[in-house]
Every structure is written in C-alpha cells, then in structure tokens.
N, C-alpha and C. Protein backbone atom coordinates (compact mmCIF):
# COMPACT_ATOMS: atom_id res chain seq x y z
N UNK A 1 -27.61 -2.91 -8.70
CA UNK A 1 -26.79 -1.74 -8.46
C UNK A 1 -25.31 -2.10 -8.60
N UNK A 2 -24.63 -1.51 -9.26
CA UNK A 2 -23.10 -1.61 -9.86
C UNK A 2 -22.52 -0.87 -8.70
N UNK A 3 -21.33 -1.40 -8.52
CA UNK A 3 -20.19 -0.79 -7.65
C UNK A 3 -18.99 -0.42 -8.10
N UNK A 4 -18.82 0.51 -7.43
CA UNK A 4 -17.19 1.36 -8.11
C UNK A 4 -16.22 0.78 -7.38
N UNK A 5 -15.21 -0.09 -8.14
CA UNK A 5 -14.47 -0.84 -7.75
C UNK A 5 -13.06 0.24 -7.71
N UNK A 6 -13.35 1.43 -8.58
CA UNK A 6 -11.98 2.00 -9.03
C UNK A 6 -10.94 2.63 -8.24
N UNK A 7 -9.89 2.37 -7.67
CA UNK A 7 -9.37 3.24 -6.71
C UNK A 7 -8.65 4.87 -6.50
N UNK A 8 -8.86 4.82 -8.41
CA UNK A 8 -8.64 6.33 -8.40
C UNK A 8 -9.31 6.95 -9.27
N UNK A 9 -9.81 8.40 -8.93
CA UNK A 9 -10.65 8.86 -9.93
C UNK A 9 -10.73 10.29 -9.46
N UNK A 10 -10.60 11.16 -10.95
CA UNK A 10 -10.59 12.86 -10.75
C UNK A 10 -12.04 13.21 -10.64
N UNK A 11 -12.33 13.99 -9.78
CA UNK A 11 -13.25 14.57 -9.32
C UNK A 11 -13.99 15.51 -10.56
N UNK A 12 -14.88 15.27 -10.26
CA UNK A 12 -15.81 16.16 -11.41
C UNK A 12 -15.77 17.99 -11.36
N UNK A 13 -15.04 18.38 -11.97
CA UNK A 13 -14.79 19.84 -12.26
C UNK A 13 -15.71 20.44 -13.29
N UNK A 14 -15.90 21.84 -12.80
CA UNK A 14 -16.41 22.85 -14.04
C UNK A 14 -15.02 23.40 -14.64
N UNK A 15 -13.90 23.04 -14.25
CA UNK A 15 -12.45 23.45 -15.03
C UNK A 15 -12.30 22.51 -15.58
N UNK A 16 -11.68 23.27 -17.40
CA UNK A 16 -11.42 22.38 -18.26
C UNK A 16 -9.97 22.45 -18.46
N UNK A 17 -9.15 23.15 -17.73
CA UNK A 17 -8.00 23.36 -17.92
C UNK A 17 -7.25 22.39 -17.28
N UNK A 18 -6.45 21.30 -17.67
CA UNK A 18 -5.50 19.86 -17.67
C UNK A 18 -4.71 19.90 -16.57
N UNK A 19 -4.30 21.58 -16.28
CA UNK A 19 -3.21 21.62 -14.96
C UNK A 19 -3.91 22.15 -13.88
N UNK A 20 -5.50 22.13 -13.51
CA UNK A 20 -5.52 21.74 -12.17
C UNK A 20 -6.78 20.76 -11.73
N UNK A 21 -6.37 19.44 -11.06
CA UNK A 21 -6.98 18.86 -10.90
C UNK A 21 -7.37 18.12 -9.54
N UNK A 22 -8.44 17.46 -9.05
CA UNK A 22 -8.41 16.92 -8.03
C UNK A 22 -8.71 15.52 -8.04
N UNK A 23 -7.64 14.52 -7.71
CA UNK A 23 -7.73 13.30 -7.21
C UNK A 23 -8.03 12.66 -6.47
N UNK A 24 -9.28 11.70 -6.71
CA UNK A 24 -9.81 11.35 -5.30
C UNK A 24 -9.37 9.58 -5.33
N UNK A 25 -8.55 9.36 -3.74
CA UNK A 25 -7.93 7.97 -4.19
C UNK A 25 -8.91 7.21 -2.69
N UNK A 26 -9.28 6.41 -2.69
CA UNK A 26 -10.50 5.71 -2.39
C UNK A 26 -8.98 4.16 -1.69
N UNK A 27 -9.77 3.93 -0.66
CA UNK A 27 -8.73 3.45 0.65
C UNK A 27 -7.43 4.58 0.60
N UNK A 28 -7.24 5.22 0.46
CA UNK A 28 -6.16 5.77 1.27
C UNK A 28 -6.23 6.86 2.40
N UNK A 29 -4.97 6.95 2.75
CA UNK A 29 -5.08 8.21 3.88
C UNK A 29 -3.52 8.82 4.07
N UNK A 30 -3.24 9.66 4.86
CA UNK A 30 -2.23 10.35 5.47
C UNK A 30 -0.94 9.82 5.05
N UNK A 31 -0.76 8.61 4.86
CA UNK A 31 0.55 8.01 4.51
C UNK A 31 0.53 8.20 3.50
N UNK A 32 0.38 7.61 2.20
CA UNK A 32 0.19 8.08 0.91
C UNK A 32 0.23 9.46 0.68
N UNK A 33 -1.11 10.59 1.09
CA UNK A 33 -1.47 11.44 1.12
C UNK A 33 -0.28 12.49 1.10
N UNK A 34 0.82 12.40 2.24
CA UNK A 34 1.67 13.27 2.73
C UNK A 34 3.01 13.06 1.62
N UNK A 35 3.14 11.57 1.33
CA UNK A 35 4.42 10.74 0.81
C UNK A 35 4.00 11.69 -0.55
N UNK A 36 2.80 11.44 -1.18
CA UNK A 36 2.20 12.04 -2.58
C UNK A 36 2.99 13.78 -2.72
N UNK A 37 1.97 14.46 -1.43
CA UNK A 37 2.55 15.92 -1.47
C UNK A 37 4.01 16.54 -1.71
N UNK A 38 4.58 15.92 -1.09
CA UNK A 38 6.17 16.04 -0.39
C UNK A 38 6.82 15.86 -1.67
N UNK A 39 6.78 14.85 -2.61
CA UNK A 39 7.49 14.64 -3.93
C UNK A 39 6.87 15.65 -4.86
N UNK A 40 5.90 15.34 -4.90
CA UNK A 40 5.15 16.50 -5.93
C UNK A 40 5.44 17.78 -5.98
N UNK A 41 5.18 18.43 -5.06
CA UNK A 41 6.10 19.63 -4.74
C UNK A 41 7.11 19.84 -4.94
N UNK A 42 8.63 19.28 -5.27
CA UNK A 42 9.52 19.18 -5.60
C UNK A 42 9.67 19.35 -6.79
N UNK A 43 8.63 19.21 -7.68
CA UNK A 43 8.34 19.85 -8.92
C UNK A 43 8.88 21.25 -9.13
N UNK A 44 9.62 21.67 -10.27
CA UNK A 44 9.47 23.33 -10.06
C UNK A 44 8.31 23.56 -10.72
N UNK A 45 7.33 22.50 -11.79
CA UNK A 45 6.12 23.43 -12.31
C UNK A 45 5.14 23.56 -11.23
N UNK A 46 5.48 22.65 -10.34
CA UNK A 46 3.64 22.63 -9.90
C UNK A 46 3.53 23.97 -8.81
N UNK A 47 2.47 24.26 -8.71
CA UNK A 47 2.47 25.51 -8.43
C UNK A 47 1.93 25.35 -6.80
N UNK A 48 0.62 23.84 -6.58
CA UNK A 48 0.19 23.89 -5.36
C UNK A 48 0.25 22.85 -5.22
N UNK A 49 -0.01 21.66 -4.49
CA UNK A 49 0.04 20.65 -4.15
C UNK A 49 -0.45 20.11 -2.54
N UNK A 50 -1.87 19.83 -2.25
CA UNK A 50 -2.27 19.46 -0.62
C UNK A 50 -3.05 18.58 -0.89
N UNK A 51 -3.07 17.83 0.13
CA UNK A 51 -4.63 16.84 0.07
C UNK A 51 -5.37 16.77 1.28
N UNK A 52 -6.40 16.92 1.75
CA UNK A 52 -7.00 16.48 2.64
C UNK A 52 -7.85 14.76 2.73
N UNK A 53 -8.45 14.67 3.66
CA UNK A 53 -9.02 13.36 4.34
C UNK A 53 -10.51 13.61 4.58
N UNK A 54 -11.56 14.20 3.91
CA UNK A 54 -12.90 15.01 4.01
C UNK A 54 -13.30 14.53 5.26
N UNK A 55 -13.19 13.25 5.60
CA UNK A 55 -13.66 13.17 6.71
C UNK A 55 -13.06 11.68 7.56
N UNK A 56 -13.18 11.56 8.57
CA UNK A 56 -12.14 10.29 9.02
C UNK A 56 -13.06 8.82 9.06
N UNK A 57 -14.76 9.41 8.52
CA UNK A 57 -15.39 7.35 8.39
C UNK A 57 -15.28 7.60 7.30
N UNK A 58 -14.82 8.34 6.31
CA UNK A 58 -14.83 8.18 5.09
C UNK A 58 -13.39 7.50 4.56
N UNK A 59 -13.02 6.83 3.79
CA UNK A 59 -11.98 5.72 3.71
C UNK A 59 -11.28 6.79 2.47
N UNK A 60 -10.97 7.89 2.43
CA UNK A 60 -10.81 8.34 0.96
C UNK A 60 -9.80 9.64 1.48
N UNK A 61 -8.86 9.84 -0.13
CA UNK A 61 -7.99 10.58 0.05
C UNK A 61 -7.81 11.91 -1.29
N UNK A 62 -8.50 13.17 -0.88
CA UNK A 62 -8.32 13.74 -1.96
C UNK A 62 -6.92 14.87 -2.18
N UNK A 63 -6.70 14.55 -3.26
CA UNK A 63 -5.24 15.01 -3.78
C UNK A 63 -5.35 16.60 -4.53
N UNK A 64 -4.81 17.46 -4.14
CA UNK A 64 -5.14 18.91 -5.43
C UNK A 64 -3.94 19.10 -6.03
N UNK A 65 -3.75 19.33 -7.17
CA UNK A 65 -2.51 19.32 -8.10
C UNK A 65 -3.09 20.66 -8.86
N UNK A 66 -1.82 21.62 -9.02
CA UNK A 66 -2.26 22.94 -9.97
C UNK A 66 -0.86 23.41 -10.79
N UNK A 67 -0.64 23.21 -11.46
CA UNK A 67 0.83 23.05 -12.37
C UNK A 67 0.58 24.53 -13.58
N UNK A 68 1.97 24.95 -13.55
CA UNK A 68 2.43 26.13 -14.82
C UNK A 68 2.09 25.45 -16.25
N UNK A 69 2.39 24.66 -16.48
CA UNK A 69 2.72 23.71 -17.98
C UNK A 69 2.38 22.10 -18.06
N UNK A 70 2.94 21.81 -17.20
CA UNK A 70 2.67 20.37 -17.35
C UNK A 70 1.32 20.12 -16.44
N UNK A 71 0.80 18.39 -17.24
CA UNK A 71 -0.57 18.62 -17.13
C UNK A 71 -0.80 17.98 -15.17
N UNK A 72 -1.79 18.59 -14.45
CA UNK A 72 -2.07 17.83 -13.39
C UNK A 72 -1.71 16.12 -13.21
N UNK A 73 -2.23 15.52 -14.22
CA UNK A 73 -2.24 13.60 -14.44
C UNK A 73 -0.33 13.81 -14.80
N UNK A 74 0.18 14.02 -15.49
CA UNK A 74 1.54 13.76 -15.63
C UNK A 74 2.50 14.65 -14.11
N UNK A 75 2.23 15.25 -13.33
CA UNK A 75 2.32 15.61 -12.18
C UNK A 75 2.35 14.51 -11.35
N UNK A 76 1.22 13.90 -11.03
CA UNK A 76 0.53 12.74 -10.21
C UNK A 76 1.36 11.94 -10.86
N UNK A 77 1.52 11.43 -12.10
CA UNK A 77 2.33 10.02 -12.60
C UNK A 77 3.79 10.07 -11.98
N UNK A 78 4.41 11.25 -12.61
CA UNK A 78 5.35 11.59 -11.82
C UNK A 78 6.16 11.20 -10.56
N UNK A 79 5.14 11.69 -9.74
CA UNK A 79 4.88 11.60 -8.13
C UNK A 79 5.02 10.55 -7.74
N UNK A 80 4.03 9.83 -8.32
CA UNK A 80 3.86 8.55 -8.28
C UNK A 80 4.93 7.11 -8.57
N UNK A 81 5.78 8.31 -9.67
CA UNK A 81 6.94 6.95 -10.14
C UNK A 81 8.09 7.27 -9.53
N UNK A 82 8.13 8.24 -8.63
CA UNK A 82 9.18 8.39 -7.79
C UNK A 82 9.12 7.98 -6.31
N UNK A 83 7.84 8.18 -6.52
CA UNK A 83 7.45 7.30 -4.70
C UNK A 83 7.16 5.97 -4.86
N UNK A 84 7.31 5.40 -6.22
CA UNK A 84 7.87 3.58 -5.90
C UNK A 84 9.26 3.37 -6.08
N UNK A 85 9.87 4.24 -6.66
CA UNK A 85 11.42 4.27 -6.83
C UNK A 85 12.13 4.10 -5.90
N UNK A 86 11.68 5.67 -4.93
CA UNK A 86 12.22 5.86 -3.44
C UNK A 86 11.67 4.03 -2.63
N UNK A 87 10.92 3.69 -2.66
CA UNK A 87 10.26 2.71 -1.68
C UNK A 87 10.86 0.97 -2.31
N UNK A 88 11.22 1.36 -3.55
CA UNK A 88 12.14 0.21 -3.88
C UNK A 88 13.39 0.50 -2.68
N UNK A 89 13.99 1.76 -3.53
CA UNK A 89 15.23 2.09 -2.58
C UNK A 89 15.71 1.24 -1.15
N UNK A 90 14.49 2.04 -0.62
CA UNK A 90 14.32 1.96 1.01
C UNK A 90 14.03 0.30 0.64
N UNK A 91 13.51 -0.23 0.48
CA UNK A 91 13.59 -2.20 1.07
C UNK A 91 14.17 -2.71 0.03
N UNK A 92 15.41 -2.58 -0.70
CA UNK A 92 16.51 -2.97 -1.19
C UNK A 92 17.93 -2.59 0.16
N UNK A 93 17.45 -1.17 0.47
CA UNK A 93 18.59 -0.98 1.62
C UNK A 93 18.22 -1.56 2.95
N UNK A 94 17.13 -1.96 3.27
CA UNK A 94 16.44 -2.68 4.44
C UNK A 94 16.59 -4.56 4.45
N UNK A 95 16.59 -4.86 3.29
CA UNK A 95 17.00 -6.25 2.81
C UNK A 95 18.59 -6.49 2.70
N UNK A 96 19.29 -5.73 2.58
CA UNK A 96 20.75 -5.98 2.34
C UNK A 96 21.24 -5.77 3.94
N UNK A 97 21.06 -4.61 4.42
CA UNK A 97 21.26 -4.71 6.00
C UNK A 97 20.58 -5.81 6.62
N UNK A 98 19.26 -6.12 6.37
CA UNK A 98 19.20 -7.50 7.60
C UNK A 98 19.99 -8.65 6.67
N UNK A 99 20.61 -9.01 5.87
CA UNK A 99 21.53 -9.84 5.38
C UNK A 99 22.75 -9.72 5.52
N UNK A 100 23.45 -8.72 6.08
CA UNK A 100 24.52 -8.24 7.02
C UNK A 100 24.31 -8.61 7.77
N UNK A 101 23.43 -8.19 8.86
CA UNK A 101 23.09 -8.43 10.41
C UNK A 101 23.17 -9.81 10.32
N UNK A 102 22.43 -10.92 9.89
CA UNK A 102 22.03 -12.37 9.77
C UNK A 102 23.60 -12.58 9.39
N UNK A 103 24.50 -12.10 8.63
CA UNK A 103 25.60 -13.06 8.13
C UNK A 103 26.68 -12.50 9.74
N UNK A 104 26.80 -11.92 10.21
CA UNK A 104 27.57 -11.19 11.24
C UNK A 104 27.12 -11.75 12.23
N UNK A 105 25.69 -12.14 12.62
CA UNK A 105 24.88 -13.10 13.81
C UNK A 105 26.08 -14.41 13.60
N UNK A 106 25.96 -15.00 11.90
CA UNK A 106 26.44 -16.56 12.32
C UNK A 106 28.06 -16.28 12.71
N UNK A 107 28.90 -15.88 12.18
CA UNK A 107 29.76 -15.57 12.05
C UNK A 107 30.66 -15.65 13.66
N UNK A 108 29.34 -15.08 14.55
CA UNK A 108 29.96 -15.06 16.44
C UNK A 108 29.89 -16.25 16.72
C-alpha cells in the first residue's frame, strides 16, 4: 500500500471551471489557514476566500478560493508569495532589532 506523501492537493470537483477551487493542505491548521485567507482576500479578483479545519484529529487544512478572472492556483500562488515575503520581512526586522539590543547590552 502506497502513501500520499503530498502536502498539497485540490480536492476532487465536478467543476471544471479554473477559478473555483478547493485546497486541501495536509499538516496544517489555523495559522497558515487564517495568514492564507487574510492576503488572499486582498485580491480585488477573488471573489471568496475561507478555509475550514473538517475536523480537529484530522491534521488537514481546507482552503476555498473563487476568483472573477484569474485562475483559483494563481490566487493561492499569489497568496502564497506574499506570505513568505511578509515573513521574510518580519525576521529580517526581528534579526536586526535583537542586533541592536545585543550591540546596546555591550556598550553599558
């Protein structure tokens, strides 16, 4: 018996239409989940954007994306390349302040 190693994968639809889709991301939860929504939305195409947690022993995070034009997957990429951007951000500005703090410690 083979195992699904994959951590992301669109859910099997009877819609063939590209802009709405559901993502199911396998270990995640609420952190991701919320971080995902919050950017995505910021979209002016996308039209909906929620995810739930089906259930809490279940280790999995499903994503719904429903967009005017652009496709669901370029939505999610999107999303996605702005919520490592932002998270560079944040521990580039978290690394330079404790290297302040540490140079201002020796300094007394």
């Amino acid at each position: 018996m083979a195992t699904d190693n994959r951590r992301l994968v669109v859910a099997r639809e009877d819609e063939q239409d590209d802009r709405l889709k559901t993502f199911i991301f396998q270990g995640e939860g609420h952190t991701l989940g919320n971080a995902l929504r919050t950017l995505i939305l910021k979209n002016p195409d996308v039209i909906f954007c929620g995810y739930t947690i089906p259930h809490p022993s279940e280790n999995k995070l499903h994503l719904r994306i429903e967009t005017r034009v652009l496709t669901a997957v370029d939505a999610l990429r999107e999303g996605l390349e702005q919520l490592q951007s932002l998270s560079d951000h944040v521990l580039e500005t978290f690394e330079t302040a404790v290297a302040d703090f540490k140079t201002k410690q020796m300094e007394m």
